[in-house]
Protein backbone atom coordinates (compact mmCIF):
# COMPACT_ATOMS: atom_id res chain seq x y z
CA UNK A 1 0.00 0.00 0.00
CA UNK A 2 1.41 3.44 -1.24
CA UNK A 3 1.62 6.27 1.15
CA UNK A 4 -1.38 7.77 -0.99
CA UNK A 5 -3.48 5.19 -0.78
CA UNK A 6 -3.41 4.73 3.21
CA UNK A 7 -4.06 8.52 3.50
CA UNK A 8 -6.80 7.74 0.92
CA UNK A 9 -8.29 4.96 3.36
CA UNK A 10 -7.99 7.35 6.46
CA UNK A 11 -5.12 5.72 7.99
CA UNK A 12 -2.20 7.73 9.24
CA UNK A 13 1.16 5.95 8.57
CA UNK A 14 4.15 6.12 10.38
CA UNK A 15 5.81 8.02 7.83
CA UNK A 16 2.83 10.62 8.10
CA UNK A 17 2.92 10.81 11.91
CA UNK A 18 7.04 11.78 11.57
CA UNK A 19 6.43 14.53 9.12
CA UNK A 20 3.60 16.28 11.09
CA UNK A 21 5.99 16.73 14.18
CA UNK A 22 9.26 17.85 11.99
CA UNK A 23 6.22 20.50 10.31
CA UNK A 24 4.61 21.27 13.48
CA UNK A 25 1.10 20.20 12.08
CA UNK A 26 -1.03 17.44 13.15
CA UNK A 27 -1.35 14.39 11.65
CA UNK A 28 -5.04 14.70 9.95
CA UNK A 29 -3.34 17.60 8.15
CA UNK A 30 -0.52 15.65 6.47
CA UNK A 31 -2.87 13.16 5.96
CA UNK A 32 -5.67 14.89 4.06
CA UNK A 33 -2.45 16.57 2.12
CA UNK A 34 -0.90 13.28 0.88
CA UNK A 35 -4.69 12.27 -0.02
CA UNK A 36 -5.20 15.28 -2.15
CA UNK A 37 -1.65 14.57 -4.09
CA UNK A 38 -0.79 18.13 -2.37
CA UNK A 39 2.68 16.61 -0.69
CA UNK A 40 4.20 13.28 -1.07
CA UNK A 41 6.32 11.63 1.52
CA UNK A 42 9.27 9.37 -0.99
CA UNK A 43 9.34 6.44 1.23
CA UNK A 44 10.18 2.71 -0.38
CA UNK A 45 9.97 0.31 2.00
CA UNK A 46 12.96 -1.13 0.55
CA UNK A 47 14.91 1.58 1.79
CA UNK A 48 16.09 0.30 5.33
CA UNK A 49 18.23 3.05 6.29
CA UNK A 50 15.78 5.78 5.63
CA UNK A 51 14.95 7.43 9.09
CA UNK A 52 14.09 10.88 8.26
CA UNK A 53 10.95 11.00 6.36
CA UNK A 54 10.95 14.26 3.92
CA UNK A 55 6.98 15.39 2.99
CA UNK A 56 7.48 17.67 0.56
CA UNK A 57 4.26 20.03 -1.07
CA UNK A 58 1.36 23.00 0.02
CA UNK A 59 1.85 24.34 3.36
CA UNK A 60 5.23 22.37 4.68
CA UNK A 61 8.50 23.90 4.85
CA UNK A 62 10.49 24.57 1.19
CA UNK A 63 13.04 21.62 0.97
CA UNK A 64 16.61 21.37 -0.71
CA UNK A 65 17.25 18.26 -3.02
CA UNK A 66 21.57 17.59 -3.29
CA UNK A 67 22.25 16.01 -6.57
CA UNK A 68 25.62 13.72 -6.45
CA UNK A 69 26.99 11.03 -8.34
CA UNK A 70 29.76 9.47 -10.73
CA UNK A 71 30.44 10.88 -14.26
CA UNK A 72 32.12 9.51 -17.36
CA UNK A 73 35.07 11.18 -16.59
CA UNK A 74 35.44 10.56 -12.34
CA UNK A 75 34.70 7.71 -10.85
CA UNK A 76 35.22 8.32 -6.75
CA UNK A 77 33.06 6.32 -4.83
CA UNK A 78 34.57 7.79 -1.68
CA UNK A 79 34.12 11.19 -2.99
CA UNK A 80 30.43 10.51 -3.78
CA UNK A 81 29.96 9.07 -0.19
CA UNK A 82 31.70 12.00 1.05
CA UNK A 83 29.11 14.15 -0.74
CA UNK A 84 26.59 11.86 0.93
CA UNK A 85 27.75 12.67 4.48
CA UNK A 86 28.09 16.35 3.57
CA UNK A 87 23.90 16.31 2.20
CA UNK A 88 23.30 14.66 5.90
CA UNK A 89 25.67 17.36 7.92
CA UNK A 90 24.20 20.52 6.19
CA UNK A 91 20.45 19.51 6.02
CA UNK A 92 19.54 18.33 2.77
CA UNK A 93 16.21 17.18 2.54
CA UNK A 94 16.57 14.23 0.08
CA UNK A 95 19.80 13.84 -2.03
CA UNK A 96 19.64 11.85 -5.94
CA UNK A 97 22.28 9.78 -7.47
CA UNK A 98 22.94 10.54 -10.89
CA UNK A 99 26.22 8.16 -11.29
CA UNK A 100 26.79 7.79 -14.97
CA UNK A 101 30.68 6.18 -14.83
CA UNK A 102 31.14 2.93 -13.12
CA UNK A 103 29.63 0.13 -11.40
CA UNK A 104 26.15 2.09 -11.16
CA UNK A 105 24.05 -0.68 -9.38
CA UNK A 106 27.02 -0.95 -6.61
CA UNK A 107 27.08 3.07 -6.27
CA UNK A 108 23.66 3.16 -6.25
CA UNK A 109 23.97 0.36 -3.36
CA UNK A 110 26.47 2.09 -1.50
CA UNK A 111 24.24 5.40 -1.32
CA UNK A 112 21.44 4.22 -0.39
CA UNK A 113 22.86 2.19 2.82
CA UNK A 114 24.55 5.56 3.50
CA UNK A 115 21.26 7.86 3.40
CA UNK A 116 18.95 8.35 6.12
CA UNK A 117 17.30 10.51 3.78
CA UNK A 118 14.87 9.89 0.40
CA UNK A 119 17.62 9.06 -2.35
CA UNK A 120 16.23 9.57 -5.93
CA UNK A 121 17.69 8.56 -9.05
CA UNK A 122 17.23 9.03 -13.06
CA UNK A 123 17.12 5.30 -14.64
CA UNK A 124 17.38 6.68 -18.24
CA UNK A 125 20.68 7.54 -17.03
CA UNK A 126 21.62 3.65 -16.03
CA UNK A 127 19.77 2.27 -19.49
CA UNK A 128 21.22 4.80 -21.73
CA UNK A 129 24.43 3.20 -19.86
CA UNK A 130 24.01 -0.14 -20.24
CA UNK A 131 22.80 0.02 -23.80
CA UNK A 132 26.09 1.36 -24.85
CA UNK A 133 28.31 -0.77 -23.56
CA UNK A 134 25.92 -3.80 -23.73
CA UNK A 135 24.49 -3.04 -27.40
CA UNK A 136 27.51 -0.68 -28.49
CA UNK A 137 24.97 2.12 -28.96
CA UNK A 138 22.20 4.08 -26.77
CA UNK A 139 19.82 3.61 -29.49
CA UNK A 140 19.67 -0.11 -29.60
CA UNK A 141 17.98 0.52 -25.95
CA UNK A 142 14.60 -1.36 -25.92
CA UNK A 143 11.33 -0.70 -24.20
CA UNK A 144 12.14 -3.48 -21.75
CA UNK A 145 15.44 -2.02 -20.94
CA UNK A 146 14.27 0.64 -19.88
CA UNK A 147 11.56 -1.03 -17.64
CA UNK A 148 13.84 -3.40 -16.58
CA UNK A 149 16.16 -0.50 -14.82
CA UNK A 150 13.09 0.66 -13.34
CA UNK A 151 12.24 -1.66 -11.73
CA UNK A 152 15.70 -2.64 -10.52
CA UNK A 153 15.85 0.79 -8.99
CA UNK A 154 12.67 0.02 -7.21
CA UNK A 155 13.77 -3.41 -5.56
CA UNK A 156 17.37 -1.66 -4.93
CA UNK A 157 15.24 0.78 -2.44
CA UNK A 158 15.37 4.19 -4.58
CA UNK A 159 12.39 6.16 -3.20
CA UNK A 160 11.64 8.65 -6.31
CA UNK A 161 12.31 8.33 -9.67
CA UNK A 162 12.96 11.72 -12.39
CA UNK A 163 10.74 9.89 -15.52
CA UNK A 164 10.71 12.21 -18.80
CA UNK A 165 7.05 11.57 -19.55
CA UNK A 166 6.61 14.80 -21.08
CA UNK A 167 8.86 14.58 -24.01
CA UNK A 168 6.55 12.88 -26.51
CA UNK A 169 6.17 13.08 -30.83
CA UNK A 170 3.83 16.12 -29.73
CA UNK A 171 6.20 18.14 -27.25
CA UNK A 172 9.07 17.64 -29.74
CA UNK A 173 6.65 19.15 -32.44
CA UNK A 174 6.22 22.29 -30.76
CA UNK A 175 10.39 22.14 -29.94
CA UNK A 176 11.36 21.89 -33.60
CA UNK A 177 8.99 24.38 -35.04
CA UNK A 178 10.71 27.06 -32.06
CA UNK A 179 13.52 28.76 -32.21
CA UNK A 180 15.45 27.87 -29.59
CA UNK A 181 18.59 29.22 -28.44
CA UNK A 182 19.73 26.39 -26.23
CA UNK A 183 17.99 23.70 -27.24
CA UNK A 184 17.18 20.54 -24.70
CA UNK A 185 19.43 20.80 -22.00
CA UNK A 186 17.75 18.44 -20.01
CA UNK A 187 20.04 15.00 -20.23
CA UNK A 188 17.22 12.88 -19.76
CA UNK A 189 15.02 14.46 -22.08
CA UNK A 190 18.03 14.70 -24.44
CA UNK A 191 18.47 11.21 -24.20
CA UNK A 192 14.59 10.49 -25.12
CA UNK A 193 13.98 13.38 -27.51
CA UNK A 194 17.38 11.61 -29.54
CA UNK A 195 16.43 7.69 -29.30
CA UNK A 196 12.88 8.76 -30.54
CA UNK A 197 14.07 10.62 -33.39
CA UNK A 198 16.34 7.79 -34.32
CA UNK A 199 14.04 4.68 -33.40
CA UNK A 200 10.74 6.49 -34.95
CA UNK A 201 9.00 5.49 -31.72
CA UNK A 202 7.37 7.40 -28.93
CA UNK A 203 8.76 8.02 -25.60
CA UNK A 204 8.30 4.71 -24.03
CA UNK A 205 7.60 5.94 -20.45
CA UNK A 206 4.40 8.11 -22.28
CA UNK A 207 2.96 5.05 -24.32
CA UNK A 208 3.45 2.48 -21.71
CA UNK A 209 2.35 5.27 -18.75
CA UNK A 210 0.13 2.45 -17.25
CA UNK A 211 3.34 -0.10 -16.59
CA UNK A 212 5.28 2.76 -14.99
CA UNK A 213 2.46 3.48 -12.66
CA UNK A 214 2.20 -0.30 -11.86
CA UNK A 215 6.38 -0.52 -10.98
CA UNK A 216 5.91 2.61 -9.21
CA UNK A 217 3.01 1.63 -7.44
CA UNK A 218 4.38 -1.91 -6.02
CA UNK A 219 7.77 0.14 -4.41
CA UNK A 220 5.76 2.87 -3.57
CA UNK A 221 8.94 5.15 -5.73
CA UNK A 222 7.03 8.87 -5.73
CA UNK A 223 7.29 9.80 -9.23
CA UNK A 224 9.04 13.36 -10.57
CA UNK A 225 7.76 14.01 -13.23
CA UNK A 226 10.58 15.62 -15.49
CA UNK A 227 10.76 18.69 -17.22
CA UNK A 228 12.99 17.21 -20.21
CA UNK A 229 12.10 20.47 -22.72
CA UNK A 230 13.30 22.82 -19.49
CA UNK A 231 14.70 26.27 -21.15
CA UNK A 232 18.55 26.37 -20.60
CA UNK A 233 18.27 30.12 -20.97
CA UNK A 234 16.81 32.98 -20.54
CA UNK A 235 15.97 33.26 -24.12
CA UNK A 236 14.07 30.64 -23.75
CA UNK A 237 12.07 30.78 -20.76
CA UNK A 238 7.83 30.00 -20.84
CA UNK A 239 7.79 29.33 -24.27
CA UNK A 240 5.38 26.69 -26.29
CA UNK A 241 7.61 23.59 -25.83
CA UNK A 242 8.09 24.10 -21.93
CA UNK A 243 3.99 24.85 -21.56
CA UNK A 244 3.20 21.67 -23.92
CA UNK A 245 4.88 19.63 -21.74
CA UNK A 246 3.75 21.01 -18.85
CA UNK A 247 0.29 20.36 -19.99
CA UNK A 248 0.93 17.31 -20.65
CA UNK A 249 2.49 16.58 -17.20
CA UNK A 250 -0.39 17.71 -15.43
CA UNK A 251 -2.77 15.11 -17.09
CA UNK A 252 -0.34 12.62 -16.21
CA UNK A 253 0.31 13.63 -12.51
CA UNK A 254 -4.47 12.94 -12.38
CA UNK A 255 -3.13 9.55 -13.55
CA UNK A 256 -0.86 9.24 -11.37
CA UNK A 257 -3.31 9.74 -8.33
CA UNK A 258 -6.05 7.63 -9.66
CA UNK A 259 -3.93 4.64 -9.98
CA UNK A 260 -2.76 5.48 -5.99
CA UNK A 261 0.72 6.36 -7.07
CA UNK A 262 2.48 9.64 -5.71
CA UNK A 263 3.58 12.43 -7.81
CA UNK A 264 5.50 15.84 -8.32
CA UNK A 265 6.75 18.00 -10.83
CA UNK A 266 10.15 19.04 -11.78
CA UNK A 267 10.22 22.78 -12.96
CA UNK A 268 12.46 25.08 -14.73
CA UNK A 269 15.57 26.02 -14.65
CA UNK A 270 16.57 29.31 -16.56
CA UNK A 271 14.33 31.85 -15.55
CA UNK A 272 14.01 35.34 -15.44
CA UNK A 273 12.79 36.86 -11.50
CA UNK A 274 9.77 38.70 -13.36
CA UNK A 275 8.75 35.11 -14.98
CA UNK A 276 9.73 33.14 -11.62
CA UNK A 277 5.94 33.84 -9.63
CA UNK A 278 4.36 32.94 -13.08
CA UNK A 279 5.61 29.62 -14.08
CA UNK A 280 5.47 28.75 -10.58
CA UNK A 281 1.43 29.67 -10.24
CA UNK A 282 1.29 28.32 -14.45
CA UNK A 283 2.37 25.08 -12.58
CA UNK A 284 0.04 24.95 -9.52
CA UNK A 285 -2.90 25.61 -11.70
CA UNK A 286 -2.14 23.05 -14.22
CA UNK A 287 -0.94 19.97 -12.36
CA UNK A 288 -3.81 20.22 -9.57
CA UNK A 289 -1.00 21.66 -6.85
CA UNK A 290 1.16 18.76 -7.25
CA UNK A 291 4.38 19.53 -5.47
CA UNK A 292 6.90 22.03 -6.95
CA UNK A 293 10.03 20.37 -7.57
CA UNK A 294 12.27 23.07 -9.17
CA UNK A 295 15.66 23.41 -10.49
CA UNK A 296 16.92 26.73 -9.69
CA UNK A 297 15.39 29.08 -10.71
CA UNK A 298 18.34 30.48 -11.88
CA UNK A 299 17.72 34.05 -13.13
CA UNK A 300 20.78 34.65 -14.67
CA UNK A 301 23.22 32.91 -17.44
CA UNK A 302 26.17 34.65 -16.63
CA UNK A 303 27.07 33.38 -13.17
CA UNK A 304 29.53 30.47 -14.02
CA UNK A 305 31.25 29.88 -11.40
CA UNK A 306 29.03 31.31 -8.94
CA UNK A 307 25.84 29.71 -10.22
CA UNK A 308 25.26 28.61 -6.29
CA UNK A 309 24.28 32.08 -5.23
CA UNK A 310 22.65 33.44 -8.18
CA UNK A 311 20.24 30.32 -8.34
CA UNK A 312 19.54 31.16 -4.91
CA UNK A 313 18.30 34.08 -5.13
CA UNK A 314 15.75 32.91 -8.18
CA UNK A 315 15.42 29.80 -5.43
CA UNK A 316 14.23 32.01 -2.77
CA UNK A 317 11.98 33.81 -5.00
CA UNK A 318 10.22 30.94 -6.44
CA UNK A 319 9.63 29.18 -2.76
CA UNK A 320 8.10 32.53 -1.68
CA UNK A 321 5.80 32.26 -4.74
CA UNK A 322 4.45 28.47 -3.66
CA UNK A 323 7.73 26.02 -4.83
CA UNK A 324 7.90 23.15 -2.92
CA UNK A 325 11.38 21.87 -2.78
CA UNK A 326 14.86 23.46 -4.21
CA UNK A 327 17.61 21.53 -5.96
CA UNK A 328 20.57 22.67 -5.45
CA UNK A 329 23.49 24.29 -7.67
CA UNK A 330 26.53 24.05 -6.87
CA UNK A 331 29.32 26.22 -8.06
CA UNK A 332 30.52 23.87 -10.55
CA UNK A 333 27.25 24.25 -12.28
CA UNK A 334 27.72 24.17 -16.08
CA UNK A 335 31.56 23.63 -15.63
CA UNK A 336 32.24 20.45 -14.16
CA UNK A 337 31.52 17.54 -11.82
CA UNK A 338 31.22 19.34 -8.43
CA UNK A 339 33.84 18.42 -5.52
CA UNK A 340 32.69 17.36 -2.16
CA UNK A 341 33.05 21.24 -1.27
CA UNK A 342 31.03 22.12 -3.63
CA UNK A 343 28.54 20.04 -2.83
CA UNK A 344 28.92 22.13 0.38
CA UNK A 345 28.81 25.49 -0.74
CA UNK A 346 25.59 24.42 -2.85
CA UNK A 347 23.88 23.02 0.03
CA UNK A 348 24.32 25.96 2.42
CA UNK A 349 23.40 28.48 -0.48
CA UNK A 350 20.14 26.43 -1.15
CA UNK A 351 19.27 25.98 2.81
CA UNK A 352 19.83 29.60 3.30
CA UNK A 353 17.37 30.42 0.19
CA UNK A 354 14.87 27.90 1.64
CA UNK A 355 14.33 29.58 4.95
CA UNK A 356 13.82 32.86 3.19
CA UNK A 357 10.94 31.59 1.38
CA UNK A 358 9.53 30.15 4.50
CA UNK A 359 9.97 32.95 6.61
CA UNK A 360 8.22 34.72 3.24
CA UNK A 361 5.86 31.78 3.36
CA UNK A 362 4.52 32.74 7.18
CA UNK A 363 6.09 29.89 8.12
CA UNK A 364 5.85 30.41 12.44
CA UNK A 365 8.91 28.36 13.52
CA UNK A 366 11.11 30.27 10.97
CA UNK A 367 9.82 33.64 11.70
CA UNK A 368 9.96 32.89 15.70
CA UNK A 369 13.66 31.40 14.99
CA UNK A 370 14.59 34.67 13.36
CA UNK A 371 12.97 36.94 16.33
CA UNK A 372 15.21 34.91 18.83
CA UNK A 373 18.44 35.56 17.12
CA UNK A 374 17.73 40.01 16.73
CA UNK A 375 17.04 39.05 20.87
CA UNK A 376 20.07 36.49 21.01
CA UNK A 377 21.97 39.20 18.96
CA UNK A 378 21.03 42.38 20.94
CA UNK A 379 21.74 40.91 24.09
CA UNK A 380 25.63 39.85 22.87
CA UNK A 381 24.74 36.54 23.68
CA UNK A 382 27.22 34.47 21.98
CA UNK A 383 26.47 31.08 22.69
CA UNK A 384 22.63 31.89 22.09
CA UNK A 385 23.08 33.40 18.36
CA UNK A 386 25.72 29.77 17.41
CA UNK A 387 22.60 27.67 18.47
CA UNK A 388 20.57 29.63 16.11
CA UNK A 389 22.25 30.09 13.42
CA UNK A 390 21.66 28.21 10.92
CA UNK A 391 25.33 26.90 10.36
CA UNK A 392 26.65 26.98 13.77
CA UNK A 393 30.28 25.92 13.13
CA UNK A 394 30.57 28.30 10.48
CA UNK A 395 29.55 30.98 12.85
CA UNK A 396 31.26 29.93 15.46
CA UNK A 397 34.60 29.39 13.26
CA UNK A 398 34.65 33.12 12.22
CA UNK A 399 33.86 34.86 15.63
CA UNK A 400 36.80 33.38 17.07
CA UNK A 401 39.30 33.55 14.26
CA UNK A 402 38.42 37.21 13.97
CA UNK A 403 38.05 37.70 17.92
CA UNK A 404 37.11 41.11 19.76
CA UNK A 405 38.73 42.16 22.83
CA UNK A 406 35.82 43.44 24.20
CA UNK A 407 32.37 41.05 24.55
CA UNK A 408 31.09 42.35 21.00
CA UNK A 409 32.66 41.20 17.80
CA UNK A 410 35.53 42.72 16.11
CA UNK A 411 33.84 45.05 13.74
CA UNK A 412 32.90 47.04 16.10
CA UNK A 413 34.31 46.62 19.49
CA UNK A 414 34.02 48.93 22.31
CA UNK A 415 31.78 51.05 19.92
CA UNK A 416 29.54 48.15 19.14
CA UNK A 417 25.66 49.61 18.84
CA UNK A 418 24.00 46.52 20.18
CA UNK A 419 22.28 47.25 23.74
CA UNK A 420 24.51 50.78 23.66
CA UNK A 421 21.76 53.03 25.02
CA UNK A 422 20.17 50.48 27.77
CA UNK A 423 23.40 50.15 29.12
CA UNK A 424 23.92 54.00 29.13
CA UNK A 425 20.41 54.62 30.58
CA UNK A 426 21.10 52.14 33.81
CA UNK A 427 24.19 54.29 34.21
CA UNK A 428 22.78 58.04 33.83
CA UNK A 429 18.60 57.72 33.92
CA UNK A 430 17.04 60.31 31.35
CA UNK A 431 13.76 61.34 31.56
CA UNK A 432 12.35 62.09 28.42
């Protein structure tokens, strides 16, 4: 039984009961949520390490998604698990593997044992993979390949799957009579979009919809559904092929619920700030407020090498406007595989954006959290401010490498404003 389907049935699952207390709501709540497909909780059963339950939709906390995972050119398994403990440390929310060099199954293995968190994975990655070296070309990839990885990924444990329904004979239609300045950036939908064109076929995850939804449905894998004609640019942002497949998506996502399987969406990517609040409200409306999975939004092309802070601020933005969960980018973000620090500098950028939207969002423990720290902070109470700030050790780290001789911080020392005229007043009482 699928998380949607007990909440469908009135019972409250463990999983259910978790997420209420981490969202400070009761457990009806999440449950009439996860029975109107307005959050899903990623939970496979097959996933014995998984501890901290992630509900992710309408009215819960913004979450941050850490994307890891092999390439063609670096294969570091330690480095990958590295990146898994760093996801844990700094908060991530759920974390996907997207390993495309190496033993894949065995990575896939290893990260899953690792997580206590919802791991989600891409297996057009793995069967565009496997075709290659098995068939000595991506293109000699059957329909049955593809299920076959599926459902591999389900028995392994993964808890939500990225599936490219939306690419399809029609979607591509609309794509080659635009013109694009980037293209399909999505790999994915790259992938698809190319062995279509080449096989003549459909997109084998559209046609056979109904044997996805059963896979998905036995492992209880929440499916994100993938936004494979994303724009990759600014030039190209809400235009006919990214709408199409949106549409598309959102008759898919009804499917999804009537056949008891949970779903999200996966949004854009490039995005100017003045389009962010209205692909985000374009995707409520369409998809029946399915979660907001979104990747970015980056508002900018021109950040290379700083792509971390500039998709945080279209991040921010877009969770304010109703986005459910943020994944991450990293600095190495259209310039390489990102390094374990990365992976760090992402994370905190991303967690940082997400409490912004929920403070934006009303959200009371994030706006109380924020009152106690102006106290914490006007009071020069030290110890109080590290066990509110969000990154403690970070704090912490540069208070005392940078230390004050006096009880304020070194900016401002003896001169420091905070609780300046209370302290003056108990010496020399003015009446005013």
């Amino acid at each position: 039984m699928t998380q949607l389907e007990a909440a469908r049935m009135g019972k409250i699952t463990p999983q259910m009961e978790y997420v209420a207390k981490v969202e400070g709501k009761s457990p009806e709540e999440i449950r009439e949520l996860v029975a109107a497909g307005r959050v899903v909780i990623p939970a496979n059963p097959n996933h014995t390490t998984l501890e901290r339950f992630t509900g992710i939709g309408e009215g819960l906390k913004v979450k941050v998604n850490v994307n890891l995972g092999t390439s063609y050119d670096y294969v570091n398994v330690d480095e990958e698990l590295e990146k898994v403990d760093i996801a844990l440390e700094y908060g991530a929310d759920t974390l996907m593997d997207l390993s495309t060099g190496g033993d894949l199954r065995a990575i896939r293995q290893l990260v899953l044992e690792r997580s206590t968190i919802p791991v989600g994975t891409v297996p057009i990655y793995e069967a565009e993979f496997r075709a290659a070296k098995e068939k000595n070309s991506f293109f000699n990839m059957t329909e049955d390949d593809l299920f076959e990885v599926i459902e591999e990924h389900g028995k392994q444990g993964v808890d939500y799957i990225t599936v490219h329904v939306g690419v399809t004979w029609e979607s591509l239609r609309r794509y080659q009579n635009t013109d694009r300045v980037t293209g399909i950036v999505s790999r994915g939908g790259g992938l698809l979009a190319a062995w279509m064109l080449h096989n003549e076929k459909e997109n084998p995850l559209y046609e056979h919809y109904d044997r996805l939804l059963e896979i998905a449905r036995e492992y209880d894998m929440t499916l994100s559904l993938g936004d494979g004609l994303r724009p990759g640019s600014l030039a190209d942002s809400t235009d006919r092929p990214q709408i199409q497949e949106l549409l598309l998506i959102g008759e898919l996502v009804e499917r999804a619920r009537k056949a008891g399987v949970q779903a999200m969406v996966e949004g854009p990517g490039h995005i100017p700030l003045n389009e962010i609040f209205t692909n985000v409200q374009i995707q409520k409306k369409l998809t029946g407020h399915a979660p907001f999975y979104i990747l970015g939004m980056l508002p900018t092309d021109v950040a290379a090498g700083f792509d971390h802070i500039a998709g945080a601020i279209g991040g921010a933005l877009a969770g304010w406007y109703g986005a459910d969960m943020l994944c991450y980018i990293t600095p190495a973000e259209h310039l390489a595989l990102p390094s374990p620090e990365h992976v760090k500098e992402g994370l905190i950028a991303f967690k940082i954006a997400a409490h912004i939207a929920d403070i934006a969002r009303g959200n009371p423990e994030a706006i109380a959290r924020n009152r106690e720290m102006s106290k914490a902070r006007y009071a020069l109470d030290w110890e109080r401010q590290f066990e509110l700030a969000l990154f403690p050790k970070e704090a912490r780290a540069i208070f005392e490498a940078r230390g004050s001789r006096t009880e304020a911080c070194s900016m401002c020392g003896p001169f420091c404003p905070m609780n300046l005229v209370e302290k003056t007043l108990r010496r020399k009482p003015v009446t005013l």
